[in-house]
C-alpha atoms as a PDB file:
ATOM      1  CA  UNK A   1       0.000   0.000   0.000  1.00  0.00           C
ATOM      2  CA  UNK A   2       1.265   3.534  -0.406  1.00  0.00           C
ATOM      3  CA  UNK A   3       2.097   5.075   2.260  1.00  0.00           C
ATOM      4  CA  UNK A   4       1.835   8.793   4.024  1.00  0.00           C
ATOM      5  CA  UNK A   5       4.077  11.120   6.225  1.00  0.00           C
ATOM      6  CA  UNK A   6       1.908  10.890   9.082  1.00  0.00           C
ATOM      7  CA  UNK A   7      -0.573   9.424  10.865  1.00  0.00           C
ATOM      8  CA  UNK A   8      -3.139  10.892  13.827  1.00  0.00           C
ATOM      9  CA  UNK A   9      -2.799   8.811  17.153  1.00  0.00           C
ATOM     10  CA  UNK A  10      -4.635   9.654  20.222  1.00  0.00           C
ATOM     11  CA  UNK A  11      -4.654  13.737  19.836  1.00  0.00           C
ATOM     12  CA  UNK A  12      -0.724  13.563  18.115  1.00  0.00           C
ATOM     13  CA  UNK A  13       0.605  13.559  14.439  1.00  0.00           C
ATOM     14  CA  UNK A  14       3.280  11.186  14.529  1.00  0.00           C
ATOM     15  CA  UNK A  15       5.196   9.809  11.942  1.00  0.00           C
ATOM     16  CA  UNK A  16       3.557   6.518   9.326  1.00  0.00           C
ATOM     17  CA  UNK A  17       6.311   4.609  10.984  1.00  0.00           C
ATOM     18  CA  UNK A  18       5.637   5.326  14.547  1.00  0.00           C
ATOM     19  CA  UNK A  19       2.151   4.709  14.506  1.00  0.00           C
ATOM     20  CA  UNK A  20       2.556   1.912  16.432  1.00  0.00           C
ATOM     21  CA  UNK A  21       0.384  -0.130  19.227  1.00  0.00           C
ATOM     22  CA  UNK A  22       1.187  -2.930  21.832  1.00  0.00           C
ATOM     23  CA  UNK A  23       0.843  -7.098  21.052  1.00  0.00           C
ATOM     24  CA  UNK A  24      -1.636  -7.240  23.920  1.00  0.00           C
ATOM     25  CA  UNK A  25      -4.099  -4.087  22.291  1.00  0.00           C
ATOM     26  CA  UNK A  26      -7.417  -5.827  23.329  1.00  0.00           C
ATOM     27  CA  UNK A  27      -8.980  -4.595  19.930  1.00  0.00           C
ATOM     28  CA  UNK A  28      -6.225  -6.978  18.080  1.00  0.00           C
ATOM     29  CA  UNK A  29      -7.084 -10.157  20.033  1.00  0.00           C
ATOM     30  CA  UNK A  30     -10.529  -9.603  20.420  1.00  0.00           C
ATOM     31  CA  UNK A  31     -11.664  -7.409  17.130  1.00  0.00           C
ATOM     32  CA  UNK A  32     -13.206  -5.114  19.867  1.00  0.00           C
ATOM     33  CA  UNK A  33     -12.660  -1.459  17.044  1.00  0.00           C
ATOM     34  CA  UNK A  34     -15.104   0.548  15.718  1.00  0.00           C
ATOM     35  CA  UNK A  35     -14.321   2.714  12.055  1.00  0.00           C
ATOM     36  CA  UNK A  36     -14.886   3.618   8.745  1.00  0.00           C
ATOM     37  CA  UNK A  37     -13.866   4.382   5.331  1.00  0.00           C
ATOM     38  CA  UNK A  38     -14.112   7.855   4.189  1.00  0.00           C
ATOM     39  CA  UNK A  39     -12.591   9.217   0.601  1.00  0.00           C
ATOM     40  CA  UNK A  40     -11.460  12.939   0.025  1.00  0.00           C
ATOM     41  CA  UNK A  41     -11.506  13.877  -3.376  1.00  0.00           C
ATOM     42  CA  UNK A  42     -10.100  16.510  -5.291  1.00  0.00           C
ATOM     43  CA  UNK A  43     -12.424  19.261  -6.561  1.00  0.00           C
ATOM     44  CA  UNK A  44     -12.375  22.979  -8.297  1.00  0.00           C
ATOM     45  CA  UNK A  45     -12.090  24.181  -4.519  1.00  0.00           C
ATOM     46  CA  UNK A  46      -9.172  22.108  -3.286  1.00  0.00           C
ATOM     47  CA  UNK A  47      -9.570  18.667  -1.172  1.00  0.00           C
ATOM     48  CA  UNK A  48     -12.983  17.960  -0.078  1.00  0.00           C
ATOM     49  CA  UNK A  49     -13.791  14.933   1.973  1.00  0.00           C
ATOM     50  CA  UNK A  50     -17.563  13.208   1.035  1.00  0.00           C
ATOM     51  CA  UNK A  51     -20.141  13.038   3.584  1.00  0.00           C
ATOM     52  CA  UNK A  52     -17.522  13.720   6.690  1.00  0.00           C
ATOM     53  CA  UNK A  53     -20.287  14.511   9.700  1.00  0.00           C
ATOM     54  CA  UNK A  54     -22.045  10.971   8.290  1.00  0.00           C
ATOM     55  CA  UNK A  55     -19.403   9.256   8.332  1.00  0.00           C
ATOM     56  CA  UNK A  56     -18.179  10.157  11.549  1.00  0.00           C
ATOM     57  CA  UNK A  57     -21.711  10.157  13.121  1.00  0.00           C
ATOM     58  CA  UNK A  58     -21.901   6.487  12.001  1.00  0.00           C
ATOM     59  CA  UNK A  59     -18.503   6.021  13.753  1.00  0.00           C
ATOM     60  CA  UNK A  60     -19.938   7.133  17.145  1.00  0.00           C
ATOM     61  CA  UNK A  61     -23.048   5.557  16.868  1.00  0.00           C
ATOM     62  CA  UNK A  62     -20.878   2.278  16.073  1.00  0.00           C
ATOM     63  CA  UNK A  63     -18.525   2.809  19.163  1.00  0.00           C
ATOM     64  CA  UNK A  64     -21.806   3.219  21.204  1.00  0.00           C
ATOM     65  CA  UNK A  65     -24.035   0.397  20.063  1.00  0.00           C
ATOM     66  CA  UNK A  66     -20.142  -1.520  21.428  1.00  0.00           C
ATOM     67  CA  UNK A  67     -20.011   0.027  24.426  1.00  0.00           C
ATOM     68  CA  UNK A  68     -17.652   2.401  23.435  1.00  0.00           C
ATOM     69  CA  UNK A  69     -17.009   6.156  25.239  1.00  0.00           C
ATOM     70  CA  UNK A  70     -14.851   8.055  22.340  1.00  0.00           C
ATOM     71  CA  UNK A  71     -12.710  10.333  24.171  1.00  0.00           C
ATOM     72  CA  UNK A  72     -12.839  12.835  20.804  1.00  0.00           C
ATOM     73  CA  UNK A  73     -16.020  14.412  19.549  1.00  0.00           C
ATOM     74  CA  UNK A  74     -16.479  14.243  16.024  1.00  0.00           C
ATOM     75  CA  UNK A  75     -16.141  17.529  15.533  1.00  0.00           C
ATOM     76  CA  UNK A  76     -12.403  16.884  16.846  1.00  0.00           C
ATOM     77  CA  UNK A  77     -12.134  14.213  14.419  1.00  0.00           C
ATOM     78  CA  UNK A  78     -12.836  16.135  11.713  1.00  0.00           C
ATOM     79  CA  UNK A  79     -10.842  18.976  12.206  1.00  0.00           C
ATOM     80  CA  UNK A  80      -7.694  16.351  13.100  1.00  0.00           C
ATOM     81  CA  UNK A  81      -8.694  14.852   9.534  1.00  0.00           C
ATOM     82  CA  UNK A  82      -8.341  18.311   7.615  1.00  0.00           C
ATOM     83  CA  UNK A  83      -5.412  18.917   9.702  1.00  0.00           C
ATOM     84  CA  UNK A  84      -3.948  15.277   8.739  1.00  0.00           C
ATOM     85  CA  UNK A  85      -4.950  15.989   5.071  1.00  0.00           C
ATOM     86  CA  UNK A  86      -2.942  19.370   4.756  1.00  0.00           C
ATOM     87  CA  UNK A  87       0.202  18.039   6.494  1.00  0.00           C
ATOM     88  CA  UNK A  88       0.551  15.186   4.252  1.00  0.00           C
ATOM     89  CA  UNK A  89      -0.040  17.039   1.245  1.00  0.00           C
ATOM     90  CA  UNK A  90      -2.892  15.186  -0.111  1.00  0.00           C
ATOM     91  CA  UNK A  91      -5.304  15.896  -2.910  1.00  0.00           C
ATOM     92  CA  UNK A  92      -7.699  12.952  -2.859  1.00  0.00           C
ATOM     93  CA  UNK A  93      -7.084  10.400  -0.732  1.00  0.00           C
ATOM     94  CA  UNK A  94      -8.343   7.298   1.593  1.00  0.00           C
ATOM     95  CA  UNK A  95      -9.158   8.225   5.069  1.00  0.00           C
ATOM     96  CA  UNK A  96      -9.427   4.992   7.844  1.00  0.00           C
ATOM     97  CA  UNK A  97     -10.575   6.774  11.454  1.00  0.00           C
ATOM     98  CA  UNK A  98     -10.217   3.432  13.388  1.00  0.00           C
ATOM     99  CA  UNK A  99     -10.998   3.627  17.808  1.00  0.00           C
ATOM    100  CA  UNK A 100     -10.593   0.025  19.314  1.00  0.00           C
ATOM    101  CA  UNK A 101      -9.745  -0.717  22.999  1.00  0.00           C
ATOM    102  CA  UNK A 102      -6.281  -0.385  23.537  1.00  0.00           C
ATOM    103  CA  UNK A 103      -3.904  -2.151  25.927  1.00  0.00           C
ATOM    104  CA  UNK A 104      -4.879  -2.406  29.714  1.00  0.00           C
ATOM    105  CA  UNK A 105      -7.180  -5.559  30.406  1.00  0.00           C
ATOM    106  CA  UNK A 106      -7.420  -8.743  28.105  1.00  0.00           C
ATOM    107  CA  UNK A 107     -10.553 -10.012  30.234  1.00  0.00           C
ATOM    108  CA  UNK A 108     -14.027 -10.041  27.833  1.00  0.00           C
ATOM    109  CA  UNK A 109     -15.717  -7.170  30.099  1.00  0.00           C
ATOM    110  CA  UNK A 110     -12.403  -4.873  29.420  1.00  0.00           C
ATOM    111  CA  UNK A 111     -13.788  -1.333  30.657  1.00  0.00           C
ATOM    112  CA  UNK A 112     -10.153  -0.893  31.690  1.00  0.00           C
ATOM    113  CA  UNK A 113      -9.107  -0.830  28.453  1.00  0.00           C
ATOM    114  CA  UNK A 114      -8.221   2.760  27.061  1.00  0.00           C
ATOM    115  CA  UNK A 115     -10.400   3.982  23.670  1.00  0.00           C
ATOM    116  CA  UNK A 116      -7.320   4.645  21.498  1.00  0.00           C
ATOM    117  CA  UNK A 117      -8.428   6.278  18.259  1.00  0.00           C
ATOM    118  CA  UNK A 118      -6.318   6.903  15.229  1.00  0.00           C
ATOM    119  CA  UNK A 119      -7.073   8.753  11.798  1.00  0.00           C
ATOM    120  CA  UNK A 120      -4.739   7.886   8.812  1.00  0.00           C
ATOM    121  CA  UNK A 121      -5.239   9.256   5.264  1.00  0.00           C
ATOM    122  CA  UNK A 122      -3.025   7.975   2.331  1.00  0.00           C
ATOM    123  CA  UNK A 123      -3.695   7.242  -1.398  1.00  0.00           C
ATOM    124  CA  UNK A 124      -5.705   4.323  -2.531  1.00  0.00           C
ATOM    125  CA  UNK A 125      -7.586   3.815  -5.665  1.00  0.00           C
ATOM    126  CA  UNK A 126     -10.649   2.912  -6.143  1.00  0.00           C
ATOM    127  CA  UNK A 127     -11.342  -0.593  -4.562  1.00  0.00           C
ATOM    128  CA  UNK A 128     -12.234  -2.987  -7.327  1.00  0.00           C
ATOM    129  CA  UNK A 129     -10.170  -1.498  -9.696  1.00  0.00           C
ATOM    130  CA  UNK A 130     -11.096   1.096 -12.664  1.00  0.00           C
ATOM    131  CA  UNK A 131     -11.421  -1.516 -15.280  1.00  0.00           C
ATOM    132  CA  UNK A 132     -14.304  -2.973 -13.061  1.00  0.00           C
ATOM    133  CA  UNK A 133     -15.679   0.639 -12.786  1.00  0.00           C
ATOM    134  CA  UNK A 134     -15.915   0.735 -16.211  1.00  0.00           C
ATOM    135  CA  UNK A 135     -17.132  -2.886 -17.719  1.00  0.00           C
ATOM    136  CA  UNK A 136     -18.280  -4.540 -14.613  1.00  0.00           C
ATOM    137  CA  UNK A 137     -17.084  -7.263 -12.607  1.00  0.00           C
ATOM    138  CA  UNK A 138     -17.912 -11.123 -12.244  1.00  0.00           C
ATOM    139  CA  UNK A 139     -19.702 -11.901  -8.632  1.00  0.00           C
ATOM    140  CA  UNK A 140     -20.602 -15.050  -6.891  1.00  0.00           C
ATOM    141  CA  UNK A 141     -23.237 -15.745  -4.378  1.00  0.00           C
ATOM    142  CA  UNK A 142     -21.297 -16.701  -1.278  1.00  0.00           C
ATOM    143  CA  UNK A 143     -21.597 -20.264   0.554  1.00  0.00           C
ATOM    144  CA  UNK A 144     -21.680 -17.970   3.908  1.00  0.00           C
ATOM    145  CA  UNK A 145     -24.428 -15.836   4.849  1.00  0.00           C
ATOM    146  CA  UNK A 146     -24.258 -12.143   6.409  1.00  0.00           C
ATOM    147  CA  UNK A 147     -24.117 -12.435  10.409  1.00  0.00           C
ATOM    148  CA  UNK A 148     -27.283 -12.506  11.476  1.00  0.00           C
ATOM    149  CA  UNK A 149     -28.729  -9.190  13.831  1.00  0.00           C
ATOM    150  CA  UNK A 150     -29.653 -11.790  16.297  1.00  0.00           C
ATOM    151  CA  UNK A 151     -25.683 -12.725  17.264  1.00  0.00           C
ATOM    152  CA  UNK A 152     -23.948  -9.021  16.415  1.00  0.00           C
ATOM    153  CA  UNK A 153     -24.901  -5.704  15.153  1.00  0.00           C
ATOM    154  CA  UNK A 154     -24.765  -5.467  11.254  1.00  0.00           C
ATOM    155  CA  UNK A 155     -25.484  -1.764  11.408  1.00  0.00           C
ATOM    156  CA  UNK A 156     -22.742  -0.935  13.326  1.00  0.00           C
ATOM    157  CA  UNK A 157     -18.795  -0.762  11.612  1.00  0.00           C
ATOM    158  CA  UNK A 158     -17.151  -3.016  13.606  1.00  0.00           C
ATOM    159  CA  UNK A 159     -13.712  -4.492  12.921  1.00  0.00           C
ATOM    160  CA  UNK A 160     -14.328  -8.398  14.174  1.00  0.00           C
ATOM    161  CA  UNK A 161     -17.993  -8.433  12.165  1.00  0.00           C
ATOM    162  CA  UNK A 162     -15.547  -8.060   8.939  1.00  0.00           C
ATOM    163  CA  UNK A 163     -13.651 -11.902   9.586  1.00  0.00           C
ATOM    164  CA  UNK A 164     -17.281 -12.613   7.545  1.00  0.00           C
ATOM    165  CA  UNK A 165     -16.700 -10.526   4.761  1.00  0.00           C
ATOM    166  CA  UNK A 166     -13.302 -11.931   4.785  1.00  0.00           C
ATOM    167  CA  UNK A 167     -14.339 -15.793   4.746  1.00  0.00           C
ATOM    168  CA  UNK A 168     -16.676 -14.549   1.481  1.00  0.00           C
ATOM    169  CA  UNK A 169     -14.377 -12.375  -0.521  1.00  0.00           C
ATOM    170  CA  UNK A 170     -11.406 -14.918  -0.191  1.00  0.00           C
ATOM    171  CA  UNK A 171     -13.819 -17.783  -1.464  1.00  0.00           C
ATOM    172  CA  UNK A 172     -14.841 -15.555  -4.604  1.00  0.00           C
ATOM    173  CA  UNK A 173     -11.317 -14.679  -5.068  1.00  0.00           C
ATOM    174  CA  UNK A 174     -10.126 -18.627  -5.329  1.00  0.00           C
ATOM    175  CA  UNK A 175     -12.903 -19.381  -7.311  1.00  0.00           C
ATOM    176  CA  UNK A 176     -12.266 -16.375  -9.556  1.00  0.00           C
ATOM    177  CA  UNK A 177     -15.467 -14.232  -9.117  1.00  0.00           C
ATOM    178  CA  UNK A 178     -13.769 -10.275  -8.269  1.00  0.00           C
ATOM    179  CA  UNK A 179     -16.186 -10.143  -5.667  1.00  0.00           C
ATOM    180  CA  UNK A 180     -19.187 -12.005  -3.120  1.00  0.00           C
ATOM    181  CA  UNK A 181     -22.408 -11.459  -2.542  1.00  0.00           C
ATOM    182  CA  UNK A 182     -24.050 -12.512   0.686  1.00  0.00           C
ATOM    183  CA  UNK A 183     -27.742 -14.009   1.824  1.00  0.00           C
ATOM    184  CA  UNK A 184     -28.848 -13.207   4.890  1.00  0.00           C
ATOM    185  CA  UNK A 185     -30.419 -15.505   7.050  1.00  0.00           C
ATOM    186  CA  UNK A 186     -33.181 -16.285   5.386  1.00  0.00           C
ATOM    187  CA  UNK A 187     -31.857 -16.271   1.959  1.00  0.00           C
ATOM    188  CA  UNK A 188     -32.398 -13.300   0.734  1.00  0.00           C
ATOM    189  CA  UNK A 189     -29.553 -11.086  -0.594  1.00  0.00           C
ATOM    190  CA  UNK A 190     -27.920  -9.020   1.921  1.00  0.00           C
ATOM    191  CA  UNK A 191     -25.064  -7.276   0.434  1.00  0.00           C
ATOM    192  CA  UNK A 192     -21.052  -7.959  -0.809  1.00  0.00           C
ATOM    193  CA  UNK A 193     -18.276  -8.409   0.898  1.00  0.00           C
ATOM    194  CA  UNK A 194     -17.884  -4.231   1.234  1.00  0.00           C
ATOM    195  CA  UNK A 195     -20.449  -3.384  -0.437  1.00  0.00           C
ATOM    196  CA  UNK A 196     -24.294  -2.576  -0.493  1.00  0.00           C
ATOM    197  CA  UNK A 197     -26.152  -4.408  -3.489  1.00  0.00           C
ATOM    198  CA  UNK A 198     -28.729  -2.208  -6.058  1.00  0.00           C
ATOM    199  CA  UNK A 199     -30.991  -4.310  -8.695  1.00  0.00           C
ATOM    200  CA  UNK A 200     -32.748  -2.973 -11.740  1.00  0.00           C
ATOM    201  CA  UNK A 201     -35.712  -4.965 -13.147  1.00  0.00           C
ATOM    202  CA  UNK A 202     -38.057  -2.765 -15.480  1.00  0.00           C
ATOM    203  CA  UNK A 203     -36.375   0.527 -14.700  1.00  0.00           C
ATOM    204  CA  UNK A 204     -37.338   0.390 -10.527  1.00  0.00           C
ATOM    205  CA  UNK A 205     -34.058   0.237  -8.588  1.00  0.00           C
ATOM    206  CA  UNK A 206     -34.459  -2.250  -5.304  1.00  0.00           C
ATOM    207  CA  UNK A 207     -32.100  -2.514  -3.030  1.00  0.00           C
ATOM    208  CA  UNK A 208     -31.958  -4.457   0.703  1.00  0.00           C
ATOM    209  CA  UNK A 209     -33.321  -2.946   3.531  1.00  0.00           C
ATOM    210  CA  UNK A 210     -32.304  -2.715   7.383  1.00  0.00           C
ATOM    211  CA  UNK A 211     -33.759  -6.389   8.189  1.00  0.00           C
ATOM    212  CA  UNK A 212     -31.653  -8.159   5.468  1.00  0.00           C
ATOM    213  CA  UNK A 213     -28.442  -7.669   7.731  1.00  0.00           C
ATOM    214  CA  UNK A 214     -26.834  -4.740   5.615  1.00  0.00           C
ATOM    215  CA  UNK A 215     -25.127  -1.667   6.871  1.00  0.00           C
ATOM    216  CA  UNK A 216     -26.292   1.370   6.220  1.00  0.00           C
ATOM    217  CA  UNK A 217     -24.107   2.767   3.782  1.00  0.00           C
ATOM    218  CA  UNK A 218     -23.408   6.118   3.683  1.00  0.00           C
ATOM    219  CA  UNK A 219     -23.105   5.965  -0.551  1.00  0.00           C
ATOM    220  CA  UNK A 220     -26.002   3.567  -0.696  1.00  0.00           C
ATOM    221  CA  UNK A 221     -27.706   6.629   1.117  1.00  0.00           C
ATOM    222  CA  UNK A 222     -26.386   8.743  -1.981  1.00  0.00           C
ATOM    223  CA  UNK A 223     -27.611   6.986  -4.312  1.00  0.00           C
ATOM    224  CA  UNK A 224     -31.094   6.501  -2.971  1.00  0.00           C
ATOM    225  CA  UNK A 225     -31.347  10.164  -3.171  1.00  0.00           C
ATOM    226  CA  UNK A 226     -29.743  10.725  -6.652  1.00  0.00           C
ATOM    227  CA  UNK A 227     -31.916   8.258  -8.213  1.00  0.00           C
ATOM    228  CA  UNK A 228     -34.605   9.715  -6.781  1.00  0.00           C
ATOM    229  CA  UNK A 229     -33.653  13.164  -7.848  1.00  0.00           C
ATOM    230  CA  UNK A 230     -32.989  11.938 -11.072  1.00  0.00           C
ATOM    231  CA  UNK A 231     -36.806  10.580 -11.261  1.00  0.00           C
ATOM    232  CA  UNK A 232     -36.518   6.999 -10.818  1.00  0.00           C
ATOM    233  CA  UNK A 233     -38.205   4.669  -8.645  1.00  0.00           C
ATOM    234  CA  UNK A 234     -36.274   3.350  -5.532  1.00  0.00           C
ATOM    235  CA  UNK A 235     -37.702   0.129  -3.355  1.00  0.00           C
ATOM    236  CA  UNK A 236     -36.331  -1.060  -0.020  1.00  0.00           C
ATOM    237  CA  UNK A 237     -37.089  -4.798   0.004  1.00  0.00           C
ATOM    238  CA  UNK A 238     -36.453  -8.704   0.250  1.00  0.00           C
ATOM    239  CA  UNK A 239     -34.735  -9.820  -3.125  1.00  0.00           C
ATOM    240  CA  UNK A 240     -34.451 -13.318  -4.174  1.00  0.00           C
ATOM    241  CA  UNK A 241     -31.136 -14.854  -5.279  1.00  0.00           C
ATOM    242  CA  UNK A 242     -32.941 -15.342  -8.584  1.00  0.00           C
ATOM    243  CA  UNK A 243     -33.389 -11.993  -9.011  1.00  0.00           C
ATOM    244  CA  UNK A 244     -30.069 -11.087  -9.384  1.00  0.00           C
ATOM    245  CA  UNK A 245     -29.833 -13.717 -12.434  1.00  0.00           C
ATOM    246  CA  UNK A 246     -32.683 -12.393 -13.833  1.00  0.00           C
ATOM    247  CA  UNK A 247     -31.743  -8.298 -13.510  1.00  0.00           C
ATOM    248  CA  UNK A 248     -31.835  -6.023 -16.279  1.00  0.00           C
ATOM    249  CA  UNK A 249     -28.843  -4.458 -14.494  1.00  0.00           C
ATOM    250  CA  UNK A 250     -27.069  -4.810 -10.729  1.00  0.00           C
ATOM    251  CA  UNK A 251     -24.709  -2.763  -9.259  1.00  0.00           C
ATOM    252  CA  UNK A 252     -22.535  -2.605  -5.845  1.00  0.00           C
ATOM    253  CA  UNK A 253     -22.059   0.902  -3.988  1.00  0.00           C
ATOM    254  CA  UNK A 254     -19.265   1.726  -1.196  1.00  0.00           C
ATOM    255  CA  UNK A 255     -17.177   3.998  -0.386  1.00  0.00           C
ATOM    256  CA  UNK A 256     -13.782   2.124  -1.390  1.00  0.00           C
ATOM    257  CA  UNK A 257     -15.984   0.728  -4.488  1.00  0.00           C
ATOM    258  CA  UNK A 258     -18.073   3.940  -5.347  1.00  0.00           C
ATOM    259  CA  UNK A 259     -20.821   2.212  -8.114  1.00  0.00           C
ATOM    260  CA  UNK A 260     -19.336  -0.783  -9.380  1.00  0.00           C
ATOM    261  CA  UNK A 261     -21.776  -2.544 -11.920  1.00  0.00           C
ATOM    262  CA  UNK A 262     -21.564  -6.030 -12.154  1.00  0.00           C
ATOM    263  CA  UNK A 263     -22.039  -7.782 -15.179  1.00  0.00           C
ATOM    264  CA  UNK A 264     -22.079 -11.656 -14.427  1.00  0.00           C
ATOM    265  CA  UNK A 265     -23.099 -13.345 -10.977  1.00  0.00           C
ATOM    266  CA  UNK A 266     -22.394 -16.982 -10.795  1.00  0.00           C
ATOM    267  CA  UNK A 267     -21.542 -17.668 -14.648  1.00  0.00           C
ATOM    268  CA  UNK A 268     -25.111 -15.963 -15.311  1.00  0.00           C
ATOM    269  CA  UNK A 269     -24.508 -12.835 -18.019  1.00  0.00           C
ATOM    270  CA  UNK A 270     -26.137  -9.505 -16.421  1.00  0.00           C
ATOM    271  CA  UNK A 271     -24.433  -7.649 -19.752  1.00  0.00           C
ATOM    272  CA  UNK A 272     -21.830  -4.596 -19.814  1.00  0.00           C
ATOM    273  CA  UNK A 273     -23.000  -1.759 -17.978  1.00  0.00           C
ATOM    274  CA  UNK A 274     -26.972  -0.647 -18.191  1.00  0.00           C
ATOM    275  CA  UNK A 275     -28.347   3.313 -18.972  1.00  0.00           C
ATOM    276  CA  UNK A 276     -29.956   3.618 -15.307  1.00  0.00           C
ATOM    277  CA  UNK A 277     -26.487   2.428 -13.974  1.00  0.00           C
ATOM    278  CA  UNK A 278     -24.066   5.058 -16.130  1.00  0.00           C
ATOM    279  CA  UNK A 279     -26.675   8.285 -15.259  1.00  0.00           C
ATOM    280  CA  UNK A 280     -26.144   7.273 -11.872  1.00  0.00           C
ATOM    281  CA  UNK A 281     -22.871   6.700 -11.776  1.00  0.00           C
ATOM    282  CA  UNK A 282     -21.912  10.040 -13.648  1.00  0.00           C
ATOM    283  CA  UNK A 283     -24.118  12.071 -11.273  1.00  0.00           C
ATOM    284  CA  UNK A 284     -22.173  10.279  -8.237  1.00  0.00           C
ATOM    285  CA  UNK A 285     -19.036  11.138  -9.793  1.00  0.00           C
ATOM    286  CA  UNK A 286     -20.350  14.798 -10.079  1.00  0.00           C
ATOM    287  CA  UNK A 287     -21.182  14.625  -6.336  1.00  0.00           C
ATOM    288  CA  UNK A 288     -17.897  13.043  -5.581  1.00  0.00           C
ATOM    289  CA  UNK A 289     -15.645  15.844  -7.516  1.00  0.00           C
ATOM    290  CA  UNK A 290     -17.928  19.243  -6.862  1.00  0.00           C
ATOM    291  CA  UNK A 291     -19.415  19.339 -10.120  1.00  0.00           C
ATOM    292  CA  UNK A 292     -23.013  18.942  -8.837  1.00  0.00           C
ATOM    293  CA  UNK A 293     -24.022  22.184  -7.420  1.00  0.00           C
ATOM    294  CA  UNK A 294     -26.983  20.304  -5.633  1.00  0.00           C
ATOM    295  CA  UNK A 295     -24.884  18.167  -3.801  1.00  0.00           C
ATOM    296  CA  UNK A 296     -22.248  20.441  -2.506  1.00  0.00           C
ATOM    297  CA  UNK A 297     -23.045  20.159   0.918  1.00  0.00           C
ATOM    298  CA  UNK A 298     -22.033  16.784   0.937  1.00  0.00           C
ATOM    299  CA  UNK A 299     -18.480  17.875   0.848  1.00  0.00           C
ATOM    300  CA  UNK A 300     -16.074  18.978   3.727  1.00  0.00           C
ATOM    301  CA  UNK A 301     -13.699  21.506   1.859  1.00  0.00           C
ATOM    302  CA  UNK A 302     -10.085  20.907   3.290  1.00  0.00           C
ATOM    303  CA  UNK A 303      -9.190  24.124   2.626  1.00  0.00           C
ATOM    304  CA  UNK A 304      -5.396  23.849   3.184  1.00  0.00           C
ATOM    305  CA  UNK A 305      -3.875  27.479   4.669  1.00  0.00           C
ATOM    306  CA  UNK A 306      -1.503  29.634   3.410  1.00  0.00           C
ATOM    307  CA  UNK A 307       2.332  28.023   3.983  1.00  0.00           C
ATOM    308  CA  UNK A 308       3.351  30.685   6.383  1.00  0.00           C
ATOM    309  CA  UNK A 309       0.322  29.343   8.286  1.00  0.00           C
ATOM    310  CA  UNK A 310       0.719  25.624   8.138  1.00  0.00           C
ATOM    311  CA  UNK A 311       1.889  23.578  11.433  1.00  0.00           C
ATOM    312  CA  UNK A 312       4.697  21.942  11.638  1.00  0.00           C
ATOM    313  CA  UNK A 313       5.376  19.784  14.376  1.00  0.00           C
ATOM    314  CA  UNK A 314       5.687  16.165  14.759  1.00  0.00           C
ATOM    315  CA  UNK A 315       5.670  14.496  17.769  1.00  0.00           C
ATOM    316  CA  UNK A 316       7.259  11.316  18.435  1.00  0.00           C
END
């Protein structure tokens, strides 16, 4: 992975290489963190990070629904991103804000554990590549299902919850799919390894809803409202694995993603990219970059100061 000058740890910018934590960090043994993915893109107006307050919100609501007491509010966190943005020079970038219990207690009920939190923001491209962005990929319906709500909390962003997406994207991988899609429970499809999952069937877009085990994606939530915008019809609902062999077109949606389309699942042909698919994926794009006046307040302009201006310590 590329890498960055510096990294924010606990209320310090310390150096990429010093970001360091201890072997007995409860959060590594235990998968007790909390975070999210966040992309800053650049724009006309400099750096501009998409949907920052949501993101973060979602990253407190997370810690809570664990138990978690973040010793930063997010409006600290987002300032420390900015901050973290202008000191590493960075026009668009990946952003992980990541708070798991630190080192102090390795018992299950750890409330001696410390909250560490750390921000780090470095360039990554988009997820599954932009050839896939383009064309489409090739999917598979996984042979494990999304955790069910009634053993952990699918809403919430929490790091052990991804050891499922892991068993499901390494089994597409080694079958030779680019990515999995996951049933929930009760068979119906949930949503991909790291991404939420959009079907079109006669020009209505239907996606999962809350009781199918998703999270609540913060560009599925974009694209809800840009199709709608854009006048078409959008369904929360069950949808059959069948239905995804039988779509006009389907799509995946995440931050590290953005709109993927997908053009096969399991060996079945979906097709190259579909109309409803492009005009939303151009509009997203617009959003994304500052080109869409109407969507302008999803962006957090970084706003980098003048040089006299700019800090520059480093702590150890």
């Amino acid at each position: 992975m590329e890498t960055a000058e510096l990294i924010w740890q606990n209320g310090e910018f310390v150096a990429w290489e010093d970001a360091k934590t201890h072997v007995l960090t409860h959060g590594l043994h235990y998968g007790t963190g909390v975070f999210e993915g966040v992309r800053c893109y650049e724009t006309e107006r400099g750096p501009a990070v998409f949907r920052h307050a949501d993101h973060l919100d979602r990253l407190a609501k997370s810690a809570e629904l664990y138990y978690f007491e973040l010793p930063y509010s997010t409006e600290e966190l987002a300032a420390a991103t900015r901050e973290l943005i202008r000191r590493n020079g960075l026009a668009s970038c990946y952003i992980r804000p990541l708070a798991y219990r630190g080192y102090g207690d390795l018992g299950l009920y750890a409330t001696d554990a410390p909250i560490d939190v750390i921000v780090a923001a470095f360039p990554w491209g988009v997820y599954l590549g932009e050839e896939g962005q383009k064309h489409g990929i090739r999917a598979t319906v996984s042979s494990w299902r999304a955790i069910s709500g009634d053993s952990l909390i699918p809403h919430a962003k929490a790091a052990g919850q991804y050891l499922n997406s892991i068993l499901a994207k390494t089994e597409a991988q080694k079958a030779g799919y680019e990515e999995a899609i996951l049933l929930d429970q009760h068979g119906h499809v949930s949503e991909g390894s790291g991404e939420n999952v959009f079907v079109v069937r006669d020009g209505v877009l239907a996606t999962p809803g809350h009781s199918n085990a998703i999270l609540d994606g913060i560009t599925r939530a974009s694209v809800v409202q840009i199709a709608g915008d854009l006048g078409y019809k959008v369904e929360e609902r069950n949808i059959a694995r069948a239905e995804l062999y039988l779509a006009d077109e389907v799509f995946l949606t995440g931050t590290a993603a953005e709109l993927v389309p997908v053009r096969e699942i399991d060996d079945h042909a979906i097709g190259e990219p579909g109309e409803i698919t492009r005009v939303i994926q151009a509009k997203l794009d617009d959003a994304l970059h500052g080109r869409a006046e109407e969507y302008l307040e999803w962006l957090d302009f970084v706003e980098a100061p003048a040089e006299a201006d700019r800090p520059s310590k480093v702590s150890s």
